[in-house]
C-alpha atoms as a PDB file:
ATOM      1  CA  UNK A   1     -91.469 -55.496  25.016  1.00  0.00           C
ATOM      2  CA  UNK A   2     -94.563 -57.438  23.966  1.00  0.00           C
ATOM      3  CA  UNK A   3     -93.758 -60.964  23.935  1.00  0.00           C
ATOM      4  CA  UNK A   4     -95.211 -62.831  20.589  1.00  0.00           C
ATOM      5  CA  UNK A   5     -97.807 -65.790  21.153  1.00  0.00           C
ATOM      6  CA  UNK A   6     -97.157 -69.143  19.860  1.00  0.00           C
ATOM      7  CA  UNK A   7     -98.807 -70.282  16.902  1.00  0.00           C
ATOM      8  CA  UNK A   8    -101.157 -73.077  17.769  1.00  0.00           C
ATOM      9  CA  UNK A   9     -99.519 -76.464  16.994  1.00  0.00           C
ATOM     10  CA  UNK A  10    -102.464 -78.784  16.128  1.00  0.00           C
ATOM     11  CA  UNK A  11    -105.790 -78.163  14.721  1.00  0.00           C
ATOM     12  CA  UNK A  12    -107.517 -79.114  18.474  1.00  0.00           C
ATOM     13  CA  UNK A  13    -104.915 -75.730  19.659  1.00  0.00           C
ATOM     14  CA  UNK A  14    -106.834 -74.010  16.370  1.00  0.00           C
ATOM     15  CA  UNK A  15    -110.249 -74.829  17.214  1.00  0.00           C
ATOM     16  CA  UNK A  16    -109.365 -73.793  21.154  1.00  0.00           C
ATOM     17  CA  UNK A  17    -107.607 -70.402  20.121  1.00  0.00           C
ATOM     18  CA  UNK A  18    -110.416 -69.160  18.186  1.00  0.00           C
ATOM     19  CA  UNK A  19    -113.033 -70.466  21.263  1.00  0.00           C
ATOM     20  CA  UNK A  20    -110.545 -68.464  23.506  1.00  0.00           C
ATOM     21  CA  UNK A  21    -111.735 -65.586  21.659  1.00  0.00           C
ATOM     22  CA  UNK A  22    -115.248 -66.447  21.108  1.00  0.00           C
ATOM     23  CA  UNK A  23    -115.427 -67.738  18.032  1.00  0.00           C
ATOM     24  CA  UNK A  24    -117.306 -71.143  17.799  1.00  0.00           C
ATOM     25  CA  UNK A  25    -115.018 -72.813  14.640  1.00  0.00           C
ATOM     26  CA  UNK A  26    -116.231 -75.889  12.821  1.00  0.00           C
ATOM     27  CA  UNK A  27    -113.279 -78.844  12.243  1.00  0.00           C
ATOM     28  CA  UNK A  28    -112.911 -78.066   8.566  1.00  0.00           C
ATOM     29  CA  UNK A  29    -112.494 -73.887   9.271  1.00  0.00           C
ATOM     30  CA  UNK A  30    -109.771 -74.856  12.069  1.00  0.00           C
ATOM     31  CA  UNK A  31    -107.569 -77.445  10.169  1.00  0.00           C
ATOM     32  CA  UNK A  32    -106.949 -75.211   6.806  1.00  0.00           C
ATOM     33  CA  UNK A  33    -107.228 -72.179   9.473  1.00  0.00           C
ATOM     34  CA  UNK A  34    -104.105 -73.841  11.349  1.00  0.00           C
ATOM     35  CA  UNK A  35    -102.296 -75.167   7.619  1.00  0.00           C
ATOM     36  CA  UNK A  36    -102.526 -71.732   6.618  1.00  0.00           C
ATOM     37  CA  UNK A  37    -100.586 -70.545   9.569  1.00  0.00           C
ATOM     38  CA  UNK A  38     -98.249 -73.643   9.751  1.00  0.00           C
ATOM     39  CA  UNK A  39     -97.691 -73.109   5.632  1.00  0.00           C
ATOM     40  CA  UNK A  40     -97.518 -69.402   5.825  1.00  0.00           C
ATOM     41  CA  UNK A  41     -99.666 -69.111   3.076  1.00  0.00           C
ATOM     42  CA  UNK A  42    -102.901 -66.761   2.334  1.00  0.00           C
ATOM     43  CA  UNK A  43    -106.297 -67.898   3.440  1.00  0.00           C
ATOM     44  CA  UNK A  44    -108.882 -67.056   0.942  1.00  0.00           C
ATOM     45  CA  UNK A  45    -112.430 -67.564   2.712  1.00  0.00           C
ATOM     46  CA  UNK A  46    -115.359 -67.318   0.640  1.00  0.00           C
ATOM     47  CA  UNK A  47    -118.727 -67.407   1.157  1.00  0.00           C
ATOM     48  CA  UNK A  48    -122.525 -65.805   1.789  1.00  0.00           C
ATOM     49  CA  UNK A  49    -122.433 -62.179   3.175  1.00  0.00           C
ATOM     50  CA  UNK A  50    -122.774 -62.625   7.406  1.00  0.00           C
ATOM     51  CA  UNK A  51    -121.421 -66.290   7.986  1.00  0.00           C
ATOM     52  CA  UNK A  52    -118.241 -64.750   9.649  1.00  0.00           C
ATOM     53  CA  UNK A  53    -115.564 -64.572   7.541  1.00  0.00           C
ATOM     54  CA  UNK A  54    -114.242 -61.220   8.697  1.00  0.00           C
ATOM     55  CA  UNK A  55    -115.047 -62.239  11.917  1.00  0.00           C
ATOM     56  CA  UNK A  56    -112.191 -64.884  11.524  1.00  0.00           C
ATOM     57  CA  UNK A  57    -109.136 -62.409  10.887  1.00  0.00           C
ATOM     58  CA  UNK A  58    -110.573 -59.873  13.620  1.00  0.00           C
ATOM     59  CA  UNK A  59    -110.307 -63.068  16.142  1.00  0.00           C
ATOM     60  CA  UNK A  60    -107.220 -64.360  15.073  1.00  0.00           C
ATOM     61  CA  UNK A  61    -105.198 -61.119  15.410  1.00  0.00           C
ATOM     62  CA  UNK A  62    -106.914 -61.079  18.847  1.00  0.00           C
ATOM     63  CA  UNK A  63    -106.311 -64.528  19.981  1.00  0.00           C
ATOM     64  CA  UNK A  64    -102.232 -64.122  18.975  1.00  0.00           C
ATOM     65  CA  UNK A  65    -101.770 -60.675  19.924  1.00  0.00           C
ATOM     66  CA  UNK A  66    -101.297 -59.621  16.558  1.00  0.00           C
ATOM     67  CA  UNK A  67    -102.073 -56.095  14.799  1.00  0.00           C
ATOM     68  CA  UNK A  68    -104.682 -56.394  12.659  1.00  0.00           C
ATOM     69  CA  UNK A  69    -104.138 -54.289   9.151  1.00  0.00           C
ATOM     70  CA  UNK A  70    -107.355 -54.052   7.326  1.00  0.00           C
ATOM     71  CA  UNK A  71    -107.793 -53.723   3.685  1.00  0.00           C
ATOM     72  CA  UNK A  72    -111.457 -52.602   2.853  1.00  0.00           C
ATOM     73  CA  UNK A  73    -112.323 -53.828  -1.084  1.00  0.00           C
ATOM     74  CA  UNK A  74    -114.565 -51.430  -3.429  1.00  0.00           C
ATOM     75  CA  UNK A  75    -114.874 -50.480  -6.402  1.00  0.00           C
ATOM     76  CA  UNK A  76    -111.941 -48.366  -8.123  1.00  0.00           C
ATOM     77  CA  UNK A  77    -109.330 -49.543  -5.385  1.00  0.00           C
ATOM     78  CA  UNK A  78    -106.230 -48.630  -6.766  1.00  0.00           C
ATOM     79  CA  UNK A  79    -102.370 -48.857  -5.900  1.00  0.00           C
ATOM     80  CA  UNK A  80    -102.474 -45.523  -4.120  1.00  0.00           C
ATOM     81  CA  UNK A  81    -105.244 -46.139  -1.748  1.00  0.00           C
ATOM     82  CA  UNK A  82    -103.902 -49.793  -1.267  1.00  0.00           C
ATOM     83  CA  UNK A  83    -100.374 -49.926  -1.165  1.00  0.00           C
ATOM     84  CA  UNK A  84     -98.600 -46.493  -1.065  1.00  0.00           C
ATOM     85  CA  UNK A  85     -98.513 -43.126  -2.323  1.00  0.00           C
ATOM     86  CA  UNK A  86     -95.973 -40.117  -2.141  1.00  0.00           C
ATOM     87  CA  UNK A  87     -96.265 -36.778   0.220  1.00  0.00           C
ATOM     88  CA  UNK A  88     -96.913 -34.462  -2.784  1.00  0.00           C
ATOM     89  CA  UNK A  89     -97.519 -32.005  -0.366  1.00  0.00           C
ATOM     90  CA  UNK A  90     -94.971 -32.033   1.569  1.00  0.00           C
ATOM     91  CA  UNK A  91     -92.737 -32.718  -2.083  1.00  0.00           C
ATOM     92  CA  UNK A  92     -93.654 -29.361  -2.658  1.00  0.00           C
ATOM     93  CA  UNK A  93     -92.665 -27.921   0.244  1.00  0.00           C
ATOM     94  CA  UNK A  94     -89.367 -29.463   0.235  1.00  0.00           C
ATOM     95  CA  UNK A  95     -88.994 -28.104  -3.345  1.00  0.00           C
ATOM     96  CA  UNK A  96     -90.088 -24.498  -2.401  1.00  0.00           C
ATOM     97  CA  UNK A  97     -87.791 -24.239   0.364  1.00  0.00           C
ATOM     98  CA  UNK A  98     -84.749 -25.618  -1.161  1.00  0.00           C
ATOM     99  CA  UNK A  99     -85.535 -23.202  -3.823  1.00  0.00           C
ATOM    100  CA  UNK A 100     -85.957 -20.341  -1.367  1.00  0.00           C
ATOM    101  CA  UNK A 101     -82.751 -21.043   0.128  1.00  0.00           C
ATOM    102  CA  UNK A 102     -80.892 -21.013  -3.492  1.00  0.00           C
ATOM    103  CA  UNK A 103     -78.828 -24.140  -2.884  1.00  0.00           C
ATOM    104  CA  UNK A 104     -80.789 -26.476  -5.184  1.00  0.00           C
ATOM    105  CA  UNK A 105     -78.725 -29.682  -5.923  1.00  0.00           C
ATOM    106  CA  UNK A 106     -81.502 -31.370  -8.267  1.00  0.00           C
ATOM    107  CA  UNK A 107     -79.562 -35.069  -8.014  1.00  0.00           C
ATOM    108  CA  UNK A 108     -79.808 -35.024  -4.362  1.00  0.00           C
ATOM    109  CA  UNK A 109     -83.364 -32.844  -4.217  1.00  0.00           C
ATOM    110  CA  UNK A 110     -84.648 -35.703  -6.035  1.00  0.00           C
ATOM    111  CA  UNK A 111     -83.386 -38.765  -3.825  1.00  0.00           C
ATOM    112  CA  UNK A 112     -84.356 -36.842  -0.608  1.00  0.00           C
ATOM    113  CA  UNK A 113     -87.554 -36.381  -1.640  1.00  0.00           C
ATOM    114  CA  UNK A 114     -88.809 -39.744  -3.035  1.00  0.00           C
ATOM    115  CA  UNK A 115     -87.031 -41.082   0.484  1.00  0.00           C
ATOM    116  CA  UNK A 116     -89.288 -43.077   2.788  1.00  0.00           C
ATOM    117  CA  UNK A 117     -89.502 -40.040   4.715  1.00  0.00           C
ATOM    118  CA  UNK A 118     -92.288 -39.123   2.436  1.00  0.00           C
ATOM    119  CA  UNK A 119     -93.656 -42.237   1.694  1.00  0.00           C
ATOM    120  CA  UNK A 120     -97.418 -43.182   2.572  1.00  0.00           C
ATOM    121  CA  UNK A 121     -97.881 -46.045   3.563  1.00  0.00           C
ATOM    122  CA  UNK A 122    -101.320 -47.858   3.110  1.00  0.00           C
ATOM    123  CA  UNK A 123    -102.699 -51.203   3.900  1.00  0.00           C
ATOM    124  CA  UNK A 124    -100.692 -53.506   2.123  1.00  0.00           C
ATOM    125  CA  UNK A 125     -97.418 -51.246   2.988  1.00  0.00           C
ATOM    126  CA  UNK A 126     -98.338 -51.483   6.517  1.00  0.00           C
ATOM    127  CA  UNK A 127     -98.946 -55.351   6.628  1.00  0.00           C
ATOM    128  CA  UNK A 128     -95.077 -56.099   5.387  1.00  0.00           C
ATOM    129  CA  UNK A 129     -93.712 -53.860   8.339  1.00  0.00           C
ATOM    130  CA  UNK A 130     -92.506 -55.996  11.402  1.00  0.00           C
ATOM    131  CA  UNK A 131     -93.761 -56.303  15.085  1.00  0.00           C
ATOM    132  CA  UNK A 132     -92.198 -57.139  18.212  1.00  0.00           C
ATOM    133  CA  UNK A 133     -95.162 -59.066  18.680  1.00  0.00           C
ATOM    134  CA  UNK A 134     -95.266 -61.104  15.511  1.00  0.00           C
ATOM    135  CA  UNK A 135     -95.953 -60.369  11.911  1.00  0.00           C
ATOM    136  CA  UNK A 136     -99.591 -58.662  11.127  1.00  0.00           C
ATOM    137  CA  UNK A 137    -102.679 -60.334  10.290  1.00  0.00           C
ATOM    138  CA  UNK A 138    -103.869 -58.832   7.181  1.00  0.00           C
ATOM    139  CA  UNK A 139    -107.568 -58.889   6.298  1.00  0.00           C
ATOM    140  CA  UNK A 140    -108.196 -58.288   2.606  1.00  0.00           C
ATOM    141  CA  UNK A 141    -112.123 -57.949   2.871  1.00  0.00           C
ATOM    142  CA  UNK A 142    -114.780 -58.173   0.036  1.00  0.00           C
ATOM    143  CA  UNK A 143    -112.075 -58.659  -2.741  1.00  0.00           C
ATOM    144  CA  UNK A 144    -114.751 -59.491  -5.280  1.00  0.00           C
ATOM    145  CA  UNK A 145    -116.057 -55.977  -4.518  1.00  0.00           C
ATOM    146  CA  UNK A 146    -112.802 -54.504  -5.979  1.00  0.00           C
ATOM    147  CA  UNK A 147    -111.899 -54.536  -9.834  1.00  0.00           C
ATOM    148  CA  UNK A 148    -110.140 -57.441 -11.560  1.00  0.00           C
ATOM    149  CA  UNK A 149    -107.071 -55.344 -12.738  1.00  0.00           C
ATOM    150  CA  UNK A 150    -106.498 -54.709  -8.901  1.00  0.00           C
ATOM    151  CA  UNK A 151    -105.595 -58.672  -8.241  1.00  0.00           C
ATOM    152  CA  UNK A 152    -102.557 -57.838 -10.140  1.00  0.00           C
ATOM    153  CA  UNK A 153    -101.429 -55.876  -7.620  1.00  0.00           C
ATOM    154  CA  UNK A 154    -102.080 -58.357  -4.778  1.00  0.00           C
ATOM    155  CA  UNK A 155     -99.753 -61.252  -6.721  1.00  0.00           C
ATOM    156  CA  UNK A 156     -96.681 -59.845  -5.602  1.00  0.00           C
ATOM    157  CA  UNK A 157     -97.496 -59.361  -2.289  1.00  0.00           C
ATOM    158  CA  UNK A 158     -99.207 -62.759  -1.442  1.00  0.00           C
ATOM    159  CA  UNK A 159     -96.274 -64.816  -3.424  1.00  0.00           C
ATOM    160  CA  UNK A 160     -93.493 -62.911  -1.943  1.00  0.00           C
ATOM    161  CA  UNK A 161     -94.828 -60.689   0.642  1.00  0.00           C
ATOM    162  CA  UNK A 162     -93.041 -57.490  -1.267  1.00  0.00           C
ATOM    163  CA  UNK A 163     -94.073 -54.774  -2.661  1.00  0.00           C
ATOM    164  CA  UNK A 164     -92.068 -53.067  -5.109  1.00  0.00           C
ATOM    165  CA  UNK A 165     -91.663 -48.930  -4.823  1.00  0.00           C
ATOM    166  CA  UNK A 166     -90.359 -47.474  -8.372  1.00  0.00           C
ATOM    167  CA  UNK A 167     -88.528 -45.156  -6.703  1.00  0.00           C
ATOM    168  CA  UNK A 168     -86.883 -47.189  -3.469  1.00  0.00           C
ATOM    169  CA  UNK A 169     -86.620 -50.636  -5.290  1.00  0.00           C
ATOM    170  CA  UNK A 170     -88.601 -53.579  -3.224  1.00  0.00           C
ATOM    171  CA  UNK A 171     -89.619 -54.049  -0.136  1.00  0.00           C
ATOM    172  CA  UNK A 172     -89.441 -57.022   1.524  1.00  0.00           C
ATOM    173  CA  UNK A 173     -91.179 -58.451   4.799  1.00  0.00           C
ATOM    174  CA  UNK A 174     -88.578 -60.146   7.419  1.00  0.00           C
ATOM    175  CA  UNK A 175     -91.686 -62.776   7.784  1.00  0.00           C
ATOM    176  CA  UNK A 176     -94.521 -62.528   5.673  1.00  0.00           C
ATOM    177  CA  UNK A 177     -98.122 -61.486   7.164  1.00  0.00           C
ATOM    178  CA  UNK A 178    -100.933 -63.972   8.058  1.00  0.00           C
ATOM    179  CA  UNK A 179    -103.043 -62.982   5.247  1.00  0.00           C
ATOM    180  CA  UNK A 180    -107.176 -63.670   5.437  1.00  0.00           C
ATOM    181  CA  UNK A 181    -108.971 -62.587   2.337  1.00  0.00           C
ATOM    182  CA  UNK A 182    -112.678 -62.875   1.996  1.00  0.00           C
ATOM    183  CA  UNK A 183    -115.251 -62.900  -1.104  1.00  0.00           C
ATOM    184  CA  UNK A 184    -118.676 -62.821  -0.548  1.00  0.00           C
ATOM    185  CA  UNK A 185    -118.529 -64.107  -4.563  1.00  0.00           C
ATOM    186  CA  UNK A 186    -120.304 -61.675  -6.657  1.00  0.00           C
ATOM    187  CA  UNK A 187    -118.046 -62.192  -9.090  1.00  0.00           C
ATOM    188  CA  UNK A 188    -115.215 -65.055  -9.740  1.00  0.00           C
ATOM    189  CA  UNK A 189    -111.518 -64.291  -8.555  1.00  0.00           C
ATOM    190  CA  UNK A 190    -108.921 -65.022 -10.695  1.00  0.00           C
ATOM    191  CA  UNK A 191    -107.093 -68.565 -11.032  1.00  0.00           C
ATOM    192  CA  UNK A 192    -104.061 -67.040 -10.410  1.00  0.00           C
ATOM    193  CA  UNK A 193    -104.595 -65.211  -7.223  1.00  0.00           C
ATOM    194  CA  UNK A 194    -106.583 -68.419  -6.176  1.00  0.00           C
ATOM    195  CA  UNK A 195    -103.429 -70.909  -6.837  1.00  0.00           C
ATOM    196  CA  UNK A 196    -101.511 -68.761  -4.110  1.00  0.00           C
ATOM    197  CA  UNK A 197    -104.063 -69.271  -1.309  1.00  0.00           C
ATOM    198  CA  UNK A 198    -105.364 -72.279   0.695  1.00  0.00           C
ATOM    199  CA  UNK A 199    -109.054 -72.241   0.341  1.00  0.00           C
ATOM    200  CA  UNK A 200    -112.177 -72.812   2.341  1.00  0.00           C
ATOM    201  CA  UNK A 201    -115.940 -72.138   1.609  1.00  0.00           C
ATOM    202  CA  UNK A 202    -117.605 -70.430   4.955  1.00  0.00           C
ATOM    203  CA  UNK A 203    -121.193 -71.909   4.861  1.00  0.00           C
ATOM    204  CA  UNK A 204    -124.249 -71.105   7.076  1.00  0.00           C
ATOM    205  CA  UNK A 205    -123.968 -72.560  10.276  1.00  0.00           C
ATOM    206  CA  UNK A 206    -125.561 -76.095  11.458  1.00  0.00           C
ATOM    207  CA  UNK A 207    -128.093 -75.400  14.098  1.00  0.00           C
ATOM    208  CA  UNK A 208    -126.040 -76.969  16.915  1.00  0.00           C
ATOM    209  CA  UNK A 209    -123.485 -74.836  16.124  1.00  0.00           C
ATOM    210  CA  UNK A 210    -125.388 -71.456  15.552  1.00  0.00           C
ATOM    211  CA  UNK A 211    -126.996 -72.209  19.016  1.00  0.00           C
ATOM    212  CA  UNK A 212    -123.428 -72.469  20.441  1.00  0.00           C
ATOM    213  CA  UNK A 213    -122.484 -69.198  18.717  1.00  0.00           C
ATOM    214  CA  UNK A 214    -125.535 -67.360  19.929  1.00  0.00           C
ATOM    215  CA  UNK A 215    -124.771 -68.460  23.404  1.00  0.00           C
ATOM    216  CA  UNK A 216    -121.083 -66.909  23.483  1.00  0.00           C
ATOM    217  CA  UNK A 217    -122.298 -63.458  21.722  1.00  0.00           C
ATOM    218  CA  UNK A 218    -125.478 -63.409  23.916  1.00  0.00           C
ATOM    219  CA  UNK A 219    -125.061 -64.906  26.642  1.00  0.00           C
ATOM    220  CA  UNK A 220    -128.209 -62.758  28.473  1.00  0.00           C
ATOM    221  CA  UNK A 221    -130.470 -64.778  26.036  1.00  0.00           C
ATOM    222  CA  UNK A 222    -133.191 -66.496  27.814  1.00  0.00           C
ATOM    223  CA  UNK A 223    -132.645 -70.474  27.064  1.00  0.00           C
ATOM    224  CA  UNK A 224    -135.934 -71.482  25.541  1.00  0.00           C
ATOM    225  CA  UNK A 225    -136.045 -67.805  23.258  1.00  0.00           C
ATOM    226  CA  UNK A 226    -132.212 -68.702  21.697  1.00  0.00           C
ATOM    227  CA  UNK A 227    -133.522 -72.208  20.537  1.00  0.00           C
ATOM    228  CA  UNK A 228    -136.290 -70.361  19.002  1.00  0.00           C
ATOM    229  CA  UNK A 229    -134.762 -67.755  17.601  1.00  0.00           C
ATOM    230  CA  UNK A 230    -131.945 -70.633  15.969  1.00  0.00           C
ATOM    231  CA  UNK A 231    -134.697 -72.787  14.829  1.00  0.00           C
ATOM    232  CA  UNK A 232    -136.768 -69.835  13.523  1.00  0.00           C
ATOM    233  CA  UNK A 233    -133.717 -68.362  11.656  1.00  0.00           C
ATOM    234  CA  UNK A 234    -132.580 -72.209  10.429  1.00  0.00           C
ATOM    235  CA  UNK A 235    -136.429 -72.830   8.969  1.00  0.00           C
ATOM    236  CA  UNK A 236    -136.282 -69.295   7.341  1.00  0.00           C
ATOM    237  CA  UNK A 237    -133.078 -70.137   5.463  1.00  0.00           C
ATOM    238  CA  UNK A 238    -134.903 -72.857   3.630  1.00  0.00           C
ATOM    239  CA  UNK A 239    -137.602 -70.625   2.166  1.00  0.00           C
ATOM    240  CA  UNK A 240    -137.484 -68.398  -1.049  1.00  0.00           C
ATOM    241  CA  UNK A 241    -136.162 -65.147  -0.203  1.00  0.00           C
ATOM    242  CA  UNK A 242    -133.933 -62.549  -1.834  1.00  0.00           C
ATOM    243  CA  UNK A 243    -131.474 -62.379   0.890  1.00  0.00           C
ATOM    244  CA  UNK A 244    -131.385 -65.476   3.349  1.00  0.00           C
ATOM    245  CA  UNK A 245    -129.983 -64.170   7.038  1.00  0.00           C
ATOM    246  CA  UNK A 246    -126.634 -64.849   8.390  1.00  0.00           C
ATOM    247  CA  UNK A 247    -125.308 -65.447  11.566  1.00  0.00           C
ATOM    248  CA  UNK A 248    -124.746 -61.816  12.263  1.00  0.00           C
ATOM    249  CA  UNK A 249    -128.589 -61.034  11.177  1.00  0.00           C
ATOM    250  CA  UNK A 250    -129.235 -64.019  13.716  1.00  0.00           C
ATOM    251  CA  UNK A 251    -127.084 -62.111  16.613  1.00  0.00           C
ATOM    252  CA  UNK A 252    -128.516 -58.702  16.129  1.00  0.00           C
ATOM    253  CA  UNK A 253    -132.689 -60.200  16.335  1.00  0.00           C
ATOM    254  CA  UNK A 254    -131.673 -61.900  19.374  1.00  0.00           C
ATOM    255  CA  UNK A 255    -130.422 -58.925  20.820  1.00  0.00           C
ATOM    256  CA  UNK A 256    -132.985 -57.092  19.855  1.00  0.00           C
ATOM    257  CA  UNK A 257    -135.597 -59.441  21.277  1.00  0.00           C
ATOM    258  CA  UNK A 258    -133.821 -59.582  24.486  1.00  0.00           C
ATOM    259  CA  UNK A 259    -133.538 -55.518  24.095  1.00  0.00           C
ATOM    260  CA  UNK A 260    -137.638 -56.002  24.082  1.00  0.00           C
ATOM    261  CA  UNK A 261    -137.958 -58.524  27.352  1.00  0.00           C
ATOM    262  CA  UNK A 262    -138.597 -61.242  25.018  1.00  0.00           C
ATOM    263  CA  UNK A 263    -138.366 -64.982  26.634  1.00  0.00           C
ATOM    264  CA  UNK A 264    -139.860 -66.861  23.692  1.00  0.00           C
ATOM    265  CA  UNK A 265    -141.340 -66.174  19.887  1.00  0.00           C
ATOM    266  CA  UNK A 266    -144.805 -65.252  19.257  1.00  0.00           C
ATOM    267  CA  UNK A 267    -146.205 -64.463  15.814  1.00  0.00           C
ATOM    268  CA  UNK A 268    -147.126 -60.665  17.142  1.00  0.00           C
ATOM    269  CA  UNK A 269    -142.895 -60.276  18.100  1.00  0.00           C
ATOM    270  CA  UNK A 270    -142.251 -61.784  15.139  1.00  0.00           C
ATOM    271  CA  UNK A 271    -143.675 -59.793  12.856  1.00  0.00           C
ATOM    272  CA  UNK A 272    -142.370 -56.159  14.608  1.00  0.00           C
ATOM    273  CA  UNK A 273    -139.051 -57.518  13.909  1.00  0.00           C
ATOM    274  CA  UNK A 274    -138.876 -58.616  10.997  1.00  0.00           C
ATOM    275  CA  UNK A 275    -136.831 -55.756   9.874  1.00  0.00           C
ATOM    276  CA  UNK A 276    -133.909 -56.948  11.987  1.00  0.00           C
ATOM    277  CA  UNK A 277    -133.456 -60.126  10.157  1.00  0.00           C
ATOM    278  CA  UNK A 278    -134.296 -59.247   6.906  1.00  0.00           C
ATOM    279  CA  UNK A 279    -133.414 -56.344   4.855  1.00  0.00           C
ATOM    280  CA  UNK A 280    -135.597 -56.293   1.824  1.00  0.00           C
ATOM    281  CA  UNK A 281    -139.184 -55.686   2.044  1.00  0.00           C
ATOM    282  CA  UNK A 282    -140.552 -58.183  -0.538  1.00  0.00           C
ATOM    283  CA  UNK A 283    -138.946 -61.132   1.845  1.00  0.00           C
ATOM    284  CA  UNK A 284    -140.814 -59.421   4.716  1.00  0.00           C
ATOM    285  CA  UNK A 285    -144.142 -59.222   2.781  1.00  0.00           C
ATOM    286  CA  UNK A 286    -143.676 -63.018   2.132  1.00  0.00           C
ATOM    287  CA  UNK A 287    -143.487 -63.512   5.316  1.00  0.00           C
ATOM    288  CA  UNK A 288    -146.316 -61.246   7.009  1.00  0.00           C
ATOM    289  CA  UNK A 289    -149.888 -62.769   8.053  1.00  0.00           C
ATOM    290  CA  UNK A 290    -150.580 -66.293   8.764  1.00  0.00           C
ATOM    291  CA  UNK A 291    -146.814 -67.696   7.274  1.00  0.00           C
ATOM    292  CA  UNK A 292    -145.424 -66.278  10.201  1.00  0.00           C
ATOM    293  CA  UNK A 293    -147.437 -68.204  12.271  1.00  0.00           C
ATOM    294  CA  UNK A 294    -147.167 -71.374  10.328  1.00  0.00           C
ATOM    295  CA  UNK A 295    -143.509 -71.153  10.417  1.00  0.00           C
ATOM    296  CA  UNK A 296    -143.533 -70.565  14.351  1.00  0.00           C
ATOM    297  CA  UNK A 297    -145.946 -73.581  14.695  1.00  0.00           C
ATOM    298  CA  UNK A 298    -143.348 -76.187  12.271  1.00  0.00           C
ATOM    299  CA  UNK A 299    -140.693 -74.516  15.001  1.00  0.00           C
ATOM    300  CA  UNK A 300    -142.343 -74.955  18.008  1.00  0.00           C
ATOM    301  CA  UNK A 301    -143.661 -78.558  16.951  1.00  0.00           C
ATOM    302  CA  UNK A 302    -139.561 -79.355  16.080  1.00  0.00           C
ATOM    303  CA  UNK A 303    -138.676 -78.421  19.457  1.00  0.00           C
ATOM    304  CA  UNK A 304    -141.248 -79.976  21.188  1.00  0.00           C
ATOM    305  CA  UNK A 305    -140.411 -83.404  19.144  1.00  0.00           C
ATOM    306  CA  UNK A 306    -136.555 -83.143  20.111  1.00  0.00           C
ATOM    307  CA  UNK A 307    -137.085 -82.849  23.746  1.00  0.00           C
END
């Protein structure tokens, strides 16, 4: 039998679990991070697309030993692709054969077949179901993706981690879920929903800190080219663009540079990858020709200056 891991018991345990896993937390993230587990209340993260709030839950279930039970948000989410739906299929067969064997007891053809033994049970289902190891950690992603009718659905479960079944009556978790839900705030969630959560905004990382996170998820990043790429990626977030990069935009061009034998930024490299850290082309065409360069020089000039 899997034996459960302790919850951390301070927010320096927090900040250490979520290393342990290799995710570089700020103080702030880690101390409503750890009140959220101490409270047993939802965490609702919100913040820019790429800044690592999915990243969060998929560590945490990882760093406790949990299972992690993954809603994916979009539009038209509804009850049956959330929470549960019935069997019809195998409904009908049940039906058909009692029929066929010409002992059909209605009453009891009826409770048998809205039993759990035909019951489907989808994310939210899933999340209230116990472990050996500990309860879930449920990952309600991209909520603002999702209609606003469907937060309806989600009060119930995030007050009292139940879900209520028509045709069984409610069902109740022994211990409720850790639950992480994320916006990247397209739209405003409901007051409501909010109230029930403890809430933290996920921002762009400082540069010390994105440097520490590039380390851990690329380690085989020569020294001088991670500073670069940090620095490039940290000047580029201050210009006018559609769609600044996040961290995992920042991850994927330093692989990709160290993919091409890169050990430092040139305006030529630059330029040919452009398309890995940005994913419109008008920001690219702001940024081909001579900008590159200038930005690279302001970079290079920083770096130089902080040595």
């Amino acid at each position: 039998m899997t034996q459960p891991l302790h919850l951390p018991t301070s927010i320096d345990e927090t900040v250490k679990l979520l290393k342990s896993a290799g995710y570089v937390s700020d103080r702030p993230l880690a101390t409503v991070l750890f009140l959220a587990l101490t409270m047993e209340r939802p965490l609702f993260l919100e913040g820019e697309a790429g800044v690592g709030k999915t990243e969060i839950a998929k560590v945490l279930a990882t760093s406790l030993g949990r299972r992690l039970v993954r809603l994916q948000c979009y539009e038209g989410l509804d009850v049956a692709s959330a929470v549960y739906e019935w069997n019809y299929a195998a409904q009908m067969m049940a039906i058909r054969l009692a029929e066929a064997a010409g002992t059909v007891d209605r009453e009891q053809l009826e409770h048998d077949i809205f039993s759990e033994r035909y019951l489907l049970r989808r994310p939210l289902l899933q999340a209230l179901e116990g472990d050996t190891a500990g309860p879930p950690v449920l990952l309600i992603d991209e909520l603002d993706r999702a209609d606003e009718a469907f937060e309806a659905f989600l009060l119930e479960v995030l007050a009292d981690s139940q879900v209520t079944v028509p045709e069984l009556g409610t069902i109740r978790a022994e211990r409720p879920p850790i639950v992480i839900i994320t916006s990247n705030r397209t739209r405003e969630i409901h007051d409501a929903l909010k109230r029930r959560c403890l809430y933290h905004w996920v921002d762009y990382p400082t540069a010390v800190r994105e440097l520490a996170i590039l380390k851990a998820k690329v380690p085989q990043a020569p020294a001088r080219l991670s500073k670069e790429v940090v620095a490039f990626v940290q000047a580029l977030r201050r210009e006018e663009v559609f769609k600044v990069p996040g961290v995992a935009e920042t991850l994927d061009w330093a692989t990709a540079l160290v993919e091409l034998d890169a050990v430092a930024l040139d305006p030529a490299i630059v330029s040919d990858t452009l398309g890995v850290l940005l994913k419109y082309q008008d920001d690219i065409q702001k940024l081909q020709g001579s900008k590159v360069k200038e930005m690279l020089d302001a970079v290079h000039a920083d770096l130089r200056a902080a040595e």
